[in-house]
PDB file of N, CA and C in Angstrom:
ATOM      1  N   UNK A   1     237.439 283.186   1.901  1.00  0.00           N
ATOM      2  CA  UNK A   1     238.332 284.309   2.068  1.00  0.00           C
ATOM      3  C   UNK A   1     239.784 283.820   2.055  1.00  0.00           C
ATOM      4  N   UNK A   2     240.389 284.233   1.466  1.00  0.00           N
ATOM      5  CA  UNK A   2     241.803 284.122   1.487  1.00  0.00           C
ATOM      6  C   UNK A   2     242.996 284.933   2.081  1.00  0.00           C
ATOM      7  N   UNK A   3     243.672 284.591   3.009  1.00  0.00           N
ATOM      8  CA  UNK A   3     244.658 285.074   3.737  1.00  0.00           C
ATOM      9  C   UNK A   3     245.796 284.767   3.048  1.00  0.00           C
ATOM     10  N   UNK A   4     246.642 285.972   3.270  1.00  0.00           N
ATOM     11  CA  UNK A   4     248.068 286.415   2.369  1.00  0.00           C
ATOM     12  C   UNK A   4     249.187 286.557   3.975  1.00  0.00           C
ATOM     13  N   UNK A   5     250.076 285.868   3.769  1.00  0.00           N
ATOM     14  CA  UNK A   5     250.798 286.020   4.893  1.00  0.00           C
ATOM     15  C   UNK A   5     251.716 287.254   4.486  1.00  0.00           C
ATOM     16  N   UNK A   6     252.152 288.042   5.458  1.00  0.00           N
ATOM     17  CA  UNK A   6     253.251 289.172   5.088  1.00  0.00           C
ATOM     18  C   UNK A   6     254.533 288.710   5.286  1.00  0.00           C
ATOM     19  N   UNK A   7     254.950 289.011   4.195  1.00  0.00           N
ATOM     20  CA  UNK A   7     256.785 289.203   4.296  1.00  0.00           C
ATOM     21  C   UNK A   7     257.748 290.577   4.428  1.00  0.00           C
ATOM     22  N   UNK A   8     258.181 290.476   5.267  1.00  0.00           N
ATOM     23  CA  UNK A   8     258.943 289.303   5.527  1.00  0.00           C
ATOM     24  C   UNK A   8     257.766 289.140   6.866  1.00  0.00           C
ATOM     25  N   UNK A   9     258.330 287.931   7.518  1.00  0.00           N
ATOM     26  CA  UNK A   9     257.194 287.147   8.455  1.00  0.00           C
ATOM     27  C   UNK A   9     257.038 288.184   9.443  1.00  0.00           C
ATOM     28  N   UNK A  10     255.832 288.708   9.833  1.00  0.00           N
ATOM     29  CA  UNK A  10     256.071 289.208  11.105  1.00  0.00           C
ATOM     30  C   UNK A  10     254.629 288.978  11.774  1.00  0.00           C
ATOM     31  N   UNK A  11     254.191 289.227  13.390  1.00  0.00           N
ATOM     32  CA  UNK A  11     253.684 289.273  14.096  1.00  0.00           C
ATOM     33  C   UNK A  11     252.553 290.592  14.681  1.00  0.00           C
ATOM     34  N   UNK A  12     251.137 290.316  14.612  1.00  0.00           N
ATOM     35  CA  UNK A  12     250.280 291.631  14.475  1.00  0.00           C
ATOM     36  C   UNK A  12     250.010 291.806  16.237  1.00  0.00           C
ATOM     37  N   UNK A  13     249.616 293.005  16.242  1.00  0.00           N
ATOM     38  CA  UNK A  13     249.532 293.916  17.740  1.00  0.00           C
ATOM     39  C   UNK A  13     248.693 292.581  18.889  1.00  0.00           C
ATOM     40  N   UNK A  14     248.493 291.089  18.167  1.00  0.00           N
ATOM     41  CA  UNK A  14     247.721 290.129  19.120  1.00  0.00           C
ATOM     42  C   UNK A  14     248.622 289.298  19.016  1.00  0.00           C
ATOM     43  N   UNK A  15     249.547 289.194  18.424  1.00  0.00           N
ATOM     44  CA  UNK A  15     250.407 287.562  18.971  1.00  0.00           C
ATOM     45  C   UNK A  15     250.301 287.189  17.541  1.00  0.00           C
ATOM     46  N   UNK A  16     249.508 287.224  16.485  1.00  0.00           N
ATOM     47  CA  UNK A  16     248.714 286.158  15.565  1.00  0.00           C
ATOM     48  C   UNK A  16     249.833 286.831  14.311  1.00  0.00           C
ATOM     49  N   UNK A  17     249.986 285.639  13.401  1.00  0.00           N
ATOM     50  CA  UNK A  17     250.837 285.666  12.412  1.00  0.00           C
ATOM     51  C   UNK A  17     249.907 287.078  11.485  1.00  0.00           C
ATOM     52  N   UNK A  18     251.077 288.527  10.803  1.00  0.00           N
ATOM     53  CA  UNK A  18     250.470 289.500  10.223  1.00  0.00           C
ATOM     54  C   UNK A  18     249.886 288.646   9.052  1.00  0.00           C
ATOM     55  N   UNK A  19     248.815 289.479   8.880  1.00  0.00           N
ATOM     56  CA  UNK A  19     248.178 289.275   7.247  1.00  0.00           C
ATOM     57  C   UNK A  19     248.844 290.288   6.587  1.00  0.00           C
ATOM     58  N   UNK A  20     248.489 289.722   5.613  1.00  0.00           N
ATOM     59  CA  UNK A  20     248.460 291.216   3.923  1.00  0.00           C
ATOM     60  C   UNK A  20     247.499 291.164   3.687  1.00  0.00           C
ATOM     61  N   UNK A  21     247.741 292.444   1.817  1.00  0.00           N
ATOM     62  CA  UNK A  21     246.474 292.843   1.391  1.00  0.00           C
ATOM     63  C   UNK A  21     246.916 291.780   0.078  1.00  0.00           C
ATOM     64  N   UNK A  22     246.717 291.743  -0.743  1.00  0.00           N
ATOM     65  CA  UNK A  22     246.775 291.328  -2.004  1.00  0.00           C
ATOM     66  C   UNK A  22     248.339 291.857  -3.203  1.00  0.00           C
ATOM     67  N   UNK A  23     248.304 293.307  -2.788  1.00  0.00           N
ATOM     68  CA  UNK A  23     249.239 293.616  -3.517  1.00  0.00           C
ATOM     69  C   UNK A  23     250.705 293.792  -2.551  1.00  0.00           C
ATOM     70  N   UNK A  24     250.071 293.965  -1.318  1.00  0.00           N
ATOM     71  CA  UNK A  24     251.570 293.803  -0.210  1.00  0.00           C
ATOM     72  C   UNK A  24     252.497 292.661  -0.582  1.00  0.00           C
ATOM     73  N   UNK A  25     251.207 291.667  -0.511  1.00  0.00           N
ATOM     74  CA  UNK A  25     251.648 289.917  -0.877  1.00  0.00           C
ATOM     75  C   UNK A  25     252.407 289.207  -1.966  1.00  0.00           C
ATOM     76  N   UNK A  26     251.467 289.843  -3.134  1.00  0.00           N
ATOM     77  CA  UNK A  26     252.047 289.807  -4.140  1.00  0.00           C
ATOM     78  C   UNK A  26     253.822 290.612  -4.411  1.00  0.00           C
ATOM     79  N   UNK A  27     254.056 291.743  -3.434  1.00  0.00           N
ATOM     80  CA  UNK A  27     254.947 292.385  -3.748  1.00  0.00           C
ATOM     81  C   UNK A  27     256.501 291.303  -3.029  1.00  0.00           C
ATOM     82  N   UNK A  28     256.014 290.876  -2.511  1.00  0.00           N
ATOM     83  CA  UNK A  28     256.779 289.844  -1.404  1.00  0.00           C
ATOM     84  C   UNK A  28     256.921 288.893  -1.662  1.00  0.00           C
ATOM     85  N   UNK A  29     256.449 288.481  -2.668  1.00  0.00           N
ATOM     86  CA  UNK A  29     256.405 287.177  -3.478  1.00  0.00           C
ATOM     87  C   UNK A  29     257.603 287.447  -4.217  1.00  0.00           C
ATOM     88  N   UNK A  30     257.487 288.573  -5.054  1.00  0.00           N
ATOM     89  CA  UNK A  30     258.205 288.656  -6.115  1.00  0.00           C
ATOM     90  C   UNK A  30     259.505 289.420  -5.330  1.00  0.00           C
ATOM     91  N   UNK A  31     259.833 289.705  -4.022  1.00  0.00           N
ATOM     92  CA  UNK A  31     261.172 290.182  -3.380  1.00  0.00           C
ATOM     93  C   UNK A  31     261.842 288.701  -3.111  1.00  0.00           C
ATOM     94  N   UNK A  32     261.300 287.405  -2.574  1.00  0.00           N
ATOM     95  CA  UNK A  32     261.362 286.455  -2.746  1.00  0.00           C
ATOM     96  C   UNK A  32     261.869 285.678  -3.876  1.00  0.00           C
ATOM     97  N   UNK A  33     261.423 285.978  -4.827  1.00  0.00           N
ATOM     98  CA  UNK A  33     261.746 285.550  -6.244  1.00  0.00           C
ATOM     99  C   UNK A  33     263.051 285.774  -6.420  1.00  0.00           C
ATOM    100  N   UNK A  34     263.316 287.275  -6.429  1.00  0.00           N
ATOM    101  CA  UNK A  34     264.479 287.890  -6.879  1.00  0.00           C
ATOM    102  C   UNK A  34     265.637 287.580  -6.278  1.00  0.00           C
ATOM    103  N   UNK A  35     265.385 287.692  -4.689  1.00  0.00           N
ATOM    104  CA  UNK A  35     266.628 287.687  -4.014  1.00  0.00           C
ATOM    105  C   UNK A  35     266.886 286.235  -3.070  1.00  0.00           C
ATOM    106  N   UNK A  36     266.108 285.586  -3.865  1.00  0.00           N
ATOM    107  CA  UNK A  36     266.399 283.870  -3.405  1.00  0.00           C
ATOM    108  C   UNK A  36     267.199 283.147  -4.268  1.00  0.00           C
ATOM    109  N   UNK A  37     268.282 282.739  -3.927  1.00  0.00           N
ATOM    110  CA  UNK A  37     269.384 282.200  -4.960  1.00  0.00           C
ATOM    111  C   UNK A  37     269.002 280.451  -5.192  1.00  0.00           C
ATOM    112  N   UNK A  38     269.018 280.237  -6.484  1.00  0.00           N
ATOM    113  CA  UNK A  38     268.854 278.972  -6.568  1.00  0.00           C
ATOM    114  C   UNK A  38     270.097 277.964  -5.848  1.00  0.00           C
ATOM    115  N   UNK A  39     268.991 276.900  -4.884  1.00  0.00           N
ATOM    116  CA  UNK A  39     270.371 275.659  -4.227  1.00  0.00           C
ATOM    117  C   UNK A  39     270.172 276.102  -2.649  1.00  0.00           C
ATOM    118  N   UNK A  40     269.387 277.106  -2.153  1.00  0.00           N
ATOM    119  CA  UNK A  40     268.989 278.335  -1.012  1.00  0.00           C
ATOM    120  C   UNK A  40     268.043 277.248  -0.439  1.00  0.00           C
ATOM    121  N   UNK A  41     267.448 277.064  -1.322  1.00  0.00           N
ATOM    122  CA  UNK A  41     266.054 276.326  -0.434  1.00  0.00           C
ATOM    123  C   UNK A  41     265.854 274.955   0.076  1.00  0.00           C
ATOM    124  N   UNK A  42     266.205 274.289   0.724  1.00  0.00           N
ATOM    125  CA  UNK A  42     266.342 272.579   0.404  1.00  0.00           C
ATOM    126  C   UNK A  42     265.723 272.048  -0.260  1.00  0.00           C
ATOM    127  N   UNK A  43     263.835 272.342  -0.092  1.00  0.00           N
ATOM    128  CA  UNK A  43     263.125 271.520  -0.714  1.00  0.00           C
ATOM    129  C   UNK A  43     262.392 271.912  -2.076  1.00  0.00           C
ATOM    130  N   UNK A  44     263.103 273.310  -1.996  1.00  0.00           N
ATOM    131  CA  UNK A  44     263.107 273.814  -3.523  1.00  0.00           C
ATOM    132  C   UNK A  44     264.621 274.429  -4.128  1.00  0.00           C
ATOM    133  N   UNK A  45     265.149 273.389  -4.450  1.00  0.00           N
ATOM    134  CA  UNK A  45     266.732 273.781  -4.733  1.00  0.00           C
ATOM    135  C   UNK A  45     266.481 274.513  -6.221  1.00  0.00           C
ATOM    136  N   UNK A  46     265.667 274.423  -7.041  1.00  0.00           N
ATOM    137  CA  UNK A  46     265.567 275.789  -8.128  1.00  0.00           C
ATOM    138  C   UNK A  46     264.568 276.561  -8.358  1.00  0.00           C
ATOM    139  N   UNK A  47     263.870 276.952  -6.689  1.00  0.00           N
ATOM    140  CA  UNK A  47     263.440 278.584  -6.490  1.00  0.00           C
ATOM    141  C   UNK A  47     264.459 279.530  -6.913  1.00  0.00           C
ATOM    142  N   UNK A  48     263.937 280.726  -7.136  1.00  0.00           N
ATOM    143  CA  UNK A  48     264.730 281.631  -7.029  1.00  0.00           C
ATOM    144  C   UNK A  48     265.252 282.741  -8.264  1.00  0.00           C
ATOM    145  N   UNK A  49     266.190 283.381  -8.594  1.00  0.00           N
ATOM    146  CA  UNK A  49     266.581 284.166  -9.434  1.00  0.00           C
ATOM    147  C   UNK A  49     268.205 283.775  -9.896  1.00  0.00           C
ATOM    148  N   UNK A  50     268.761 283.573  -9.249  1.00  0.00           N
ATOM    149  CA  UNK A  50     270.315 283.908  -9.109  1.00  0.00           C
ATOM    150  C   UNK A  50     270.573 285.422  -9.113  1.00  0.00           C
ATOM    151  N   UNK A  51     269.780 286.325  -9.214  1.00  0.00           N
ATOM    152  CA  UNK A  51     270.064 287.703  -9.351  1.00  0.00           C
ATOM    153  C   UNK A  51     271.347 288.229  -8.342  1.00  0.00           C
ATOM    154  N   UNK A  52     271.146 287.892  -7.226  1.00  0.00           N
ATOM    155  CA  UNK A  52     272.373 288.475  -6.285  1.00  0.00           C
ATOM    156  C   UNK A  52     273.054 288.209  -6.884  1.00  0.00           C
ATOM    157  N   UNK A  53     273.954 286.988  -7.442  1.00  0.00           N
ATOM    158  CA  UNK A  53     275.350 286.506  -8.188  1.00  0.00           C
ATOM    159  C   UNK A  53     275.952 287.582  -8.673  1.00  0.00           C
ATOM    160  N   UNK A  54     275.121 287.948  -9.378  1.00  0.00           N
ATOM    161  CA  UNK A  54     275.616 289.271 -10.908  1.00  0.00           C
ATOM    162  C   UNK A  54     275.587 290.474 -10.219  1.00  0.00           C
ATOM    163  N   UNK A  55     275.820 291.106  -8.737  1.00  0.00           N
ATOM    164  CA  UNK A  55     275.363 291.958  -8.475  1.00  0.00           C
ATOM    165  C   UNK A  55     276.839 292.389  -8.444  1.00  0.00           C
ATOM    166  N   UNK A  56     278.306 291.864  -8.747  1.00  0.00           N
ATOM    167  CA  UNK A  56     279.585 292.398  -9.076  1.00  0.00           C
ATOM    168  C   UNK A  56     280.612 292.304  -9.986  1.00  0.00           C
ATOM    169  N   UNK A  57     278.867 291.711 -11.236  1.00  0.00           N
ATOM    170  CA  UNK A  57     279.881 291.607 -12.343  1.00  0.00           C
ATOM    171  C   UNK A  57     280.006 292.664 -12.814  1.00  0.00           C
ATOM    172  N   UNK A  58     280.602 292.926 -13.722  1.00  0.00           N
ATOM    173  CA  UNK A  58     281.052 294.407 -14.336  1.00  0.00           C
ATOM    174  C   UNK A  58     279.962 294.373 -15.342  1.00  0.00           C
ATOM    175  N   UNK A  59     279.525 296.167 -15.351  1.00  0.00           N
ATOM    176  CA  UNK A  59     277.919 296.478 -16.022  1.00  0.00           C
ATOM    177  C   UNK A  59     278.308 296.375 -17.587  1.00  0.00           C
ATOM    178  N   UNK A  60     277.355 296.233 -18.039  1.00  0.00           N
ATOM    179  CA  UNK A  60     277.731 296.770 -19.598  1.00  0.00           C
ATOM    180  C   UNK A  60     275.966 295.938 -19.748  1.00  0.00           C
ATOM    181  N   UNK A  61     275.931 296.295 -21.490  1.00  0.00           N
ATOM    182  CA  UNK A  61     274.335 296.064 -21.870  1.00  0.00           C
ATOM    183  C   UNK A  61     274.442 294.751 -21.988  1.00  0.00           C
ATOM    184  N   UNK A  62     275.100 294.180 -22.249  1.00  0.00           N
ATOM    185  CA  UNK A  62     275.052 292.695 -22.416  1.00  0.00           C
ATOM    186  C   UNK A  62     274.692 291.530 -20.986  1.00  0.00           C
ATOM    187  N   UNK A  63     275.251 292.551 -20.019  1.00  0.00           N
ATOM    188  CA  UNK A  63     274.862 292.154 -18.241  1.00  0.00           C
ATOM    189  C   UNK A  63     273.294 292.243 -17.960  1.00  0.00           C
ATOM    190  N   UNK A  64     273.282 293.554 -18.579  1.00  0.00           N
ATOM    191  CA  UNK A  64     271.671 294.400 -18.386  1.00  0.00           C
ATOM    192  C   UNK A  64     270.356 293.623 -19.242  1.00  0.00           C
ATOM    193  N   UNK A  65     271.402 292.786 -20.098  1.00  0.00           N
ATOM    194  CA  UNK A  65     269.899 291.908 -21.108  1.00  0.00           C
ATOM    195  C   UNK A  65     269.876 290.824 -20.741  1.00  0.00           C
ATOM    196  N   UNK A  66     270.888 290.227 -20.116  1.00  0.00           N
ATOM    197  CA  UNK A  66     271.156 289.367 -19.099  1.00  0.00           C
ATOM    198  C   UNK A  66     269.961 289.338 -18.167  1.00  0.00           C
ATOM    199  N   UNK A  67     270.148 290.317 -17.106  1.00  0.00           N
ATOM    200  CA  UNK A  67     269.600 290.143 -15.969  1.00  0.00           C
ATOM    201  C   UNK A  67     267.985 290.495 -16.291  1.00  0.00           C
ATOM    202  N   UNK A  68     267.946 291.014 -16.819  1.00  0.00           N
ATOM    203  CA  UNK A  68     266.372 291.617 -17.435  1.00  0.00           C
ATOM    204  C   UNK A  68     265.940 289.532 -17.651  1.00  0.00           C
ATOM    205  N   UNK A  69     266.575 289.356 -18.920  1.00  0.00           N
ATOM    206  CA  UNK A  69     265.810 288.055 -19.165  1.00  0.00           C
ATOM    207  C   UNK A  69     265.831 287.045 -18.074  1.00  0.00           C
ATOM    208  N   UNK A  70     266.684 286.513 -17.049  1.00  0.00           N
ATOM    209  CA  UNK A  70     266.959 286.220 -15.912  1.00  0.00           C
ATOM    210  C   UNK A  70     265.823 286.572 -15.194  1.00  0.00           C
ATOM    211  N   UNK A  71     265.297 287.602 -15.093  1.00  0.00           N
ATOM    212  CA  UNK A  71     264.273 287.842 -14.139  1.00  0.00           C
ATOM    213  C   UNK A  71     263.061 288.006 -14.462  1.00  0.00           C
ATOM    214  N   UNK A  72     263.114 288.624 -16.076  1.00  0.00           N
ATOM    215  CA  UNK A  72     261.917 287.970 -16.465  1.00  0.00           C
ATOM    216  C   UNK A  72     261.105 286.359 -16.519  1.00  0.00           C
ATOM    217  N   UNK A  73     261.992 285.426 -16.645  1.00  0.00           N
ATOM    218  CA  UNK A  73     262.401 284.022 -16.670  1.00  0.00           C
ATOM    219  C   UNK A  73     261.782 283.551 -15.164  1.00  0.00           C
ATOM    220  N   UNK A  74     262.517 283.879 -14.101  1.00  0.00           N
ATOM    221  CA  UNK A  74     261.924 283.361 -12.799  1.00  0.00           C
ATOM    222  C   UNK A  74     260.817 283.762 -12.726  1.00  0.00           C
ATOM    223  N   UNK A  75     260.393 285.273 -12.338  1.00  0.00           N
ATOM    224  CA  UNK A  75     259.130 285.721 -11.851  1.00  0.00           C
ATOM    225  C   UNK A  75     257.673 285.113 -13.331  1.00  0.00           C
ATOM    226  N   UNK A  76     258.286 284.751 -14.500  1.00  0.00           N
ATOM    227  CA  UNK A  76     257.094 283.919 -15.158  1.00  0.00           C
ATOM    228  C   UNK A  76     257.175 282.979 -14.531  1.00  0.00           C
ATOM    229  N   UNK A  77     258.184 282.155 -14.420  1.00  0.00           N
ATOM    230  CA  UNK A  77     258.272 280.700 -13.333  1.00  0.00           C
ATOM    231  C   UNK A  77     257.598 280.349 -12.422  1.00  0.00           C
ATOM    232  N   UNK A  78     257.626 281.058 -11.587  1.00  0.00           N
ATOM    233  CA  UNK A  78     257.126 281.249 -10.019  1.00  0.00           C
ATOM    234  C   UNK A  78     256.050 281.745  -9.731  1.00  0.00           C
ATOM    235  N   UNK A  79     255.598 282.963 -10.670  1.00  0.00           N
ATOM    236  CA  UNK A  79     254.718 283.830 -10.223  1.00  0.00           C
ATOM    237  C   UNK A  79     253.878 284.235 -11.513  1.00  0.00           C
ATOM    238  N   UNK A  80     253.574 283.453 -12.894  1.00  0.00           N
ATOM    239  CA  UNK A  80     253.608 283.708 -13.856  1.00  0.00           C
ATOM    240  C   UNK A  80     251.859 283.410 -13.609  1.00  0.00           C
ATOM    241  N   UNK A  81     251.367 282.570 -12.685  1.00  0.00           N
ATOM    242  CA  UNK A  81     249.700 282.148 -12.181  1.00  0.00           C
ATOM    243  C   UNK A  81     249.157 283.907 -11.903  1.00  0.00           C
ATOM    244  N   UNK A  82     250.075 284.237 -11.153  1.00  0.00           N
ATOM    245  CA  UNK A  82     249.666 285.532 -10.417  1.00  0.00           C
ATOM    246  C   UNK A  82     249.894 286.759 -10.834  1.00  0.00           C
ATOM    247  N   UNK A  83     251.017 286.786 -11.824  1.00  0.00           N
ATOM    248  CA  UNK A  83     251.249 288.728 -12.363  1.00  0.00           C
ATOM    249  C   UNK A  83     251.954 288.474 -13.906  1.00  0.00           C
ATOM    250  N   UNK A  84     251.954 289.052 -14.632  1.00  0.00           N
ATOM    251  CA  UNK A  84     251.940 289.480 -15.592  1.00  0.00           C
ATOM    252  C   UNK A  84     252.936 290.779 -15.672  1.00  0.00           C
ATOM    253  N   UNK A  85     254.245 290.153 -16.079  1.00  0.00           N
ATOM    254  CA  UNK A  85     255.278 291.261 -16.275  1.00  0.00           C
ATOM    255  C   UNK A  85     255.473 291.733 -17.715  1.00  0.00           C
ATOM    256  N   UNK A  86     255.325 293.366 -16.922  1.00  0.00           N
ATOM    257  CA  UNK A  86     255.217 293.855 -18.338  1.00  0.00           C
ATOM    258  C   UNK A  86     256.637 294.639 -18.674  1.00  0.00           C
ATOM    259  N   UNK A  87     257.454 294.633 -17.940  1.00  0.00           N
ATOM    260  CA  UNK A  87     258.875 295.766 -17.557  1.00  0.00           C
ATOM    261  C   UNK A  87     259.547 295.487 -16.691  1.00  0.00           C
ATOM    262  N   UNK A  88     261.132 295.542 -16.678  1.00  0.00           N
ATOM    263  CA  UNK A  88     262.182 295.095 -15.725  1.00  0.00           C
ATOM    264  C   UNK A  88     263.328 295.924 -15.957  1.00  0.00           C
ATOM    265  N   UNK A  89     263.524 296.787 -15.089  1.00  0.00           N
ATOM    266  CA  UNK A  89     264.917 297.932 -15.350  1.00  0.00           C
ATOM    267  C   UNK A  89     265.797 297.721 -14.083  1.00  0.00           C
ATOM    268  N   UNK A  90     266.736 297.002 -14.541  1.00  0.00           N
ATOM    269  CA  UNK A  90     267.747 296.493 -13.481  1.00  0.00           C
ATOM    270  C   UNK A  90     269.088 297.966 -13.403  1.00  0.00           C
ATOM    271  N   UNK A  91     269.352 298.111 -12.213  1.00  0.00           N
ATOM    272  CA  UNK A  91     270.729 299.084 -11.996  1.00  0.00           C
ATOM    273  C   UNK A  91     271.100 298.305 -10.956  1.00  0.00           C
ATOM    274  N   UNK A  92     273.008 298.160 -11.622  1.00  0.00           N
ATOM    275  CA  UNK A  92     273.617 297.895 -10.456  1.00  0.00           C
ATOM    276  C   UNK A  92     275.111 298.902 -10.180  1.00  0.00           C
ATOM    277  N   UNK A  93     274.866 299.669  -8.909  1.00  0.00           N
ATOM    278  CA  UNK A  93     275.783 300.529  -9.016  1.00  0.00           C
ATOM    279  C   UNK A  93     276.961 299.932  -7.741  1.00  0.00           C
ATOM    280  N   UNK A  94     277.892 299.820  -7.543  1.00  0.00           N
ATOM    281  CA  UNK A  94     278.767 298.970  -6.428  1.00  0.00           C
ATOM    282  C   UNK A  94     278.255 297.890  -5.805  1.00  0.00           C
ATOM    283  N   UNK A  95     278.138 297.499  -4.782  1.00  0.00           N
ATOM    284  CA  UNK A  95     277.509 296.749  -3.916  1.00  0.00           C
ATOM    285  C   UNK A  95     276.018 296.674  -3.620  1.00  0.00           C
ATOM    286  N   UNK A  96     275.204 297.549  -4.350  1.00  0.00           N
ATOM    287  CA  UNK A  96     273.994 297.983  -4.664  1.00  0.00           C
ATOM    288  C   UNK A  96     272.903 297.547  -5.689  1.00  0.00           C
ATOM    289  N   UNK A  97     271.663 296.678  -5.799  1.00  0.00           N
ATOM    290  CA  UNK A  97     271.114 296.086  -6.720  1.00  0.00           C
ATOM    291  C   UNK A  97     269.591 296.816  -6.884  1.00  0.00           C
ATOM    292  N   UNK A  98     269.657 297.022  -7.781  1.00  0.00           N
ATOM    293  CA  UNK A  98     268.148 297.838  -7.231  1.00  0.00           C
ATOM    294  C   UNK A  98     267.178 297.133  -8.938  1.00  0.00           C
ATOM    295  N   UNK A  99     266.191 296.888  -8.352  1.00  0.00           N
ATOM    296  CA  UNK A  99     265.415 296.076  -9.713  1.00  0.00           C
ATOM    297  C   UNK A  99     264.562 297.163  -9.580  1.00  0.00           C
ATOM    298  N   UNK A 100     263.296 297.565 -10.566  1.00  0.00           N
ATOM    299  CA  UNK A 100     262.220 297.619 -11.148  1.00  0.00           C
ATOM    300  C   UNK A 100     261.442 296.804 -12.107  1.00  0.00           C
ATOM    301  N   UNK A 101     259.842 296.722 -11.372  1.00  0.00           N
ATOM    302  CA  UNK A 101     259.341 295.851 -12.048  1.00  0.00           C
ATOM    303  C   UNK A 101     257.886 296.404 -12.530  1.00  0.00           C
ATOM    304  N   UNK A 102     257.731 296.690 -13.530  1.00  0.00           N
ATOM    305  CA  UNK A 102     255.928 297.062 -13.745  1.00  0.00           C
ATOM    306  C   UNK A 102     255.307 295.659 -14.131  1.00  0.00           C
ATOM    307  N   UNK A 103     254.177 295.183 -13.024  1.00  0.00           N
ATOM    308  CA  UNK A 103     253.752 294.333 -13.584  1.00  0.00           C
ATOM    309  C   UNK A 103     252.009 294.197 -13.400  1.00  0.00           C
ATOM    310  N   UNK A 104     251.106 293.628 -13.867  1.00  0.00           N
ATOM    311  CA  UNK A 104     249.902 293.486 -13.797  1.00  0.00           C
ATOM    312  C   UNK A 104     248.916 292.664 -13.075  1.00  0.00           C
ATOM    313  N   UNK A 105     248.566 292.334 -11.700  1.00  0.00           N
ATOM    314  CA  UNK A 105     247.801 291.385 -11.179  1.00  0.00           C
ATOM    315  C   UNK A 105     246.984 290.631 -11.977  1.00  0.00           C
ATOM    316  N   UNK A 106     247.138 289.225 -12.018  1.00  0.00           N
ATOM    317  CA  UNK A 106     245.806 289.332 -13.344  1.00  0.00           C
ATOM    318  C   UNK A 106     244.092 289.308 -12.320  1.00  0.00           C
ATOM    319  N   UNK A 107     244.703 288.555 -11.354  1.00  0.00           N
ATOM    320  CA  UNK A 107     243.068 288.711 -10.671  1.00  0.00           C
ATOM    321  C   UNK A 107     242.353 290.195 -10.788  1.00  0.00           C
ATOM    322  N   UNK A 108     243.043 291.189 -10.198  1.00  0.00           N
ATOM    323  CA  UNK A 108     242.717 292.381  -9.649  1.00  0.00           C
ATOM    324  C   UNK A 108     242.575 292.964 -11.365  1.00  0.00           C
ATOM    325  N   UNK A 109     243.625 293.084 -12.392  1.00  0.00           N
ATOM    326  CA  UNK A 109     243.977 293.564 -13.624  1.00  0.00           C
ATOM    327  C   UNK A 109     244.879 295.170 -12.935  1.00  0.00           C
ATOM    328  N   UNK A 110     245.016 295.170 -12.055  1.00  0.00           N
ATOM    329  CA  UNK A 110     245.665 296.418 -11.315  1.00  0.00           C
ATOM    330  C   UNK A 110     247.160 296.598 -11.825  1.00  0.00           C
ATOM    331  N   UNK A 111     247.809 297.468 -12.120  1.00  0.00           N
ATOM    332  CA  UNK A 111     249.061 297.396 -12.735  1.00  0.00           C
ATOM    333  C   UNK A 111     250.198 298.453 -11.856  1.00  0.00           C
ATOM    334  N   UNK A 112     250.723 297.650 -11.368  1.00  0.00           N
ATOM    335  CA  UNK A 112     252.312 297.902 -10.004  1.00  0.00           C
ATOM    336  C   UNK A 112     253.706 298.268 -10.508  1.00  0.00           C
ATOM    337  N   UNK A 113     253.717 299.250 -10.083  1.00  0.00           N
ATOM    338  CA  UNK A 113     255.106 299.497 -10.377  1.00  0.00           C
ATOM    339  C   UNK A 113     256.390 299.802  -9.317  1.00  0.00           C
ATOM    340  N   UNK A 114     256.741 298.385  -8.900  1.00  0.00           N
ATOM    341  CA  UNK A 114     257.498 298.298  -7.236  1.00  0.00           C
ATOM    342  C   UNK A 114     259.440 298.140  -7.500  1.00  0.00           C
ATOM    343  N   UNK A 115     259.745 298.940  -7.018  1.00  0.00           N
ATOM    344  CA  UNK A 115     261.259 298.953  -6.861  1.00  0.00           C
ATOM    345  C   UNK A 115     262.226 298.101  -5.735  1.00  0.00           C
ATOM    346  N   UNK A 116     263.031 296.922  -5.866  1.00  0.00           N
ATOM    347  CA  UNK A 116     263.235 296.537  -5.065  1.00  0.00           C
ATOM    348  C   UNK A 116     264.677 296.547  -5.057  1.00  0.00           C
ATOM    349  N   UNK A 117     265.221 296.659  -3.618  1.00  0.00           N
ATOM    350  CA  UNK A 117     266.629 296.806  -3.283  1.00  0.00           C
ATOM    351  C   UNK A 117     267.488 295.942  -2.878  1.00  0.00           C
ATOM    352  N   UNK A 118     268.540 295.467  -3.092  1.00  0.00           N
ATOM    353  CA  UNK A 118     269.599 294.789  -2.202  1.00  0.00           C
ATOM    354  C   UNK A 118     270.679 295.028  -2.039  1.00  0.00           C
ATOM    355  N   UNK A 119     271.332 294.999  -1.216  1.00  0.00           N
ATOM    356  CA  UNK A 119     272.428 295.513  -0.330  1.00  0.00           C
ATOM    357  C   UNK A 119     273.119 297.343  -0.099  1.00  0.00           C
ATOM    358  N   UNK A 120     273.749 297.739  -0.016  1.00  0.00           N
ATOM    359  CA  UNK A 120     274.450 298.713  -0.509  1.00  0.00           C
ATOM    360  C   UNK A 120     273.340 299.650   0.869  1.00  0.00           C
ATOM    361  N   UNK A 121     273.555 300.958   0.430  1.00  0.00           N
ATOM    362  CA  UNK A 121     272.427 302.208   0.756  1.00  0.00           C
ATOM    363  C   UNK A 121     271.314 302.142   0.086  1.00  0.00           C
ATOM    364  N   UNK A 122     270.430 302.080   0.490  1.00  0.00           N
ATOM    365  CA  UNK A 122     269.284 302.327  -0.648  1.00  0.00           C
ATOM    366  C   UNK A 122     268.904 303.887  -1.416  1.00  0.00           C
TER     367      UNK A 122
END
């Protein structure tokens, strides 16, 4: 049996580190991915995305094919054993980063379509 730790870390109604399900896990993996800046980690100084960086450069399509390939790029990197990206629709509106990702478990073959946020209002 395999245990999936939850992210972000937290603690279940006994003291004992929470579990996940499979796709919680997986979803946390890839919030991880995104919003971990490479040079962040000590003993993995190129985890990560750089995605925050670009979150005040000025938009235009050339930013947007940018960050699309950027994140397509890590999450094959990192997570390329475990999901299968099929779609990435990045908006960045002020101080606000908001990704979309459709992607495919390959264990499960289940196909996710999770929105993730950083900073700003959601």
């Amino acid at each position: 049996m395999t245990i999936h730790v939850h992210f972000p870390y937290q603690f279940d109604g006994r003291g004992r580190t929470r579990e996940a399900d499979e796709a919680t896990w997986i979803r946390g993996l890839i919030e991880q991915v995104l919003f971990t800046s490479p040079g962040e980690r000590v003993m993995r100084p190129d985890f990560g995305s750089g995605l925050r960086e670009l979150v005040f450069a000025p938009n235009s399509p050339e930013l947007a094919a940018t960050t699309r390939f950027l994140v397509q790029g890590a999450l094959q990197q990192w997570l390329g054993d475990l999901i299968t990206v099929e779609a990435i629709d990045v908006e960045a509106v002020d101080s606000r980063l908001s990704v979309t990702v459709q992607y495919v478990v390959r264990r499960s073959e289940a196909r996710q379509r999770e929105t993730f946020v950083q900073g700003g209002a959601a």
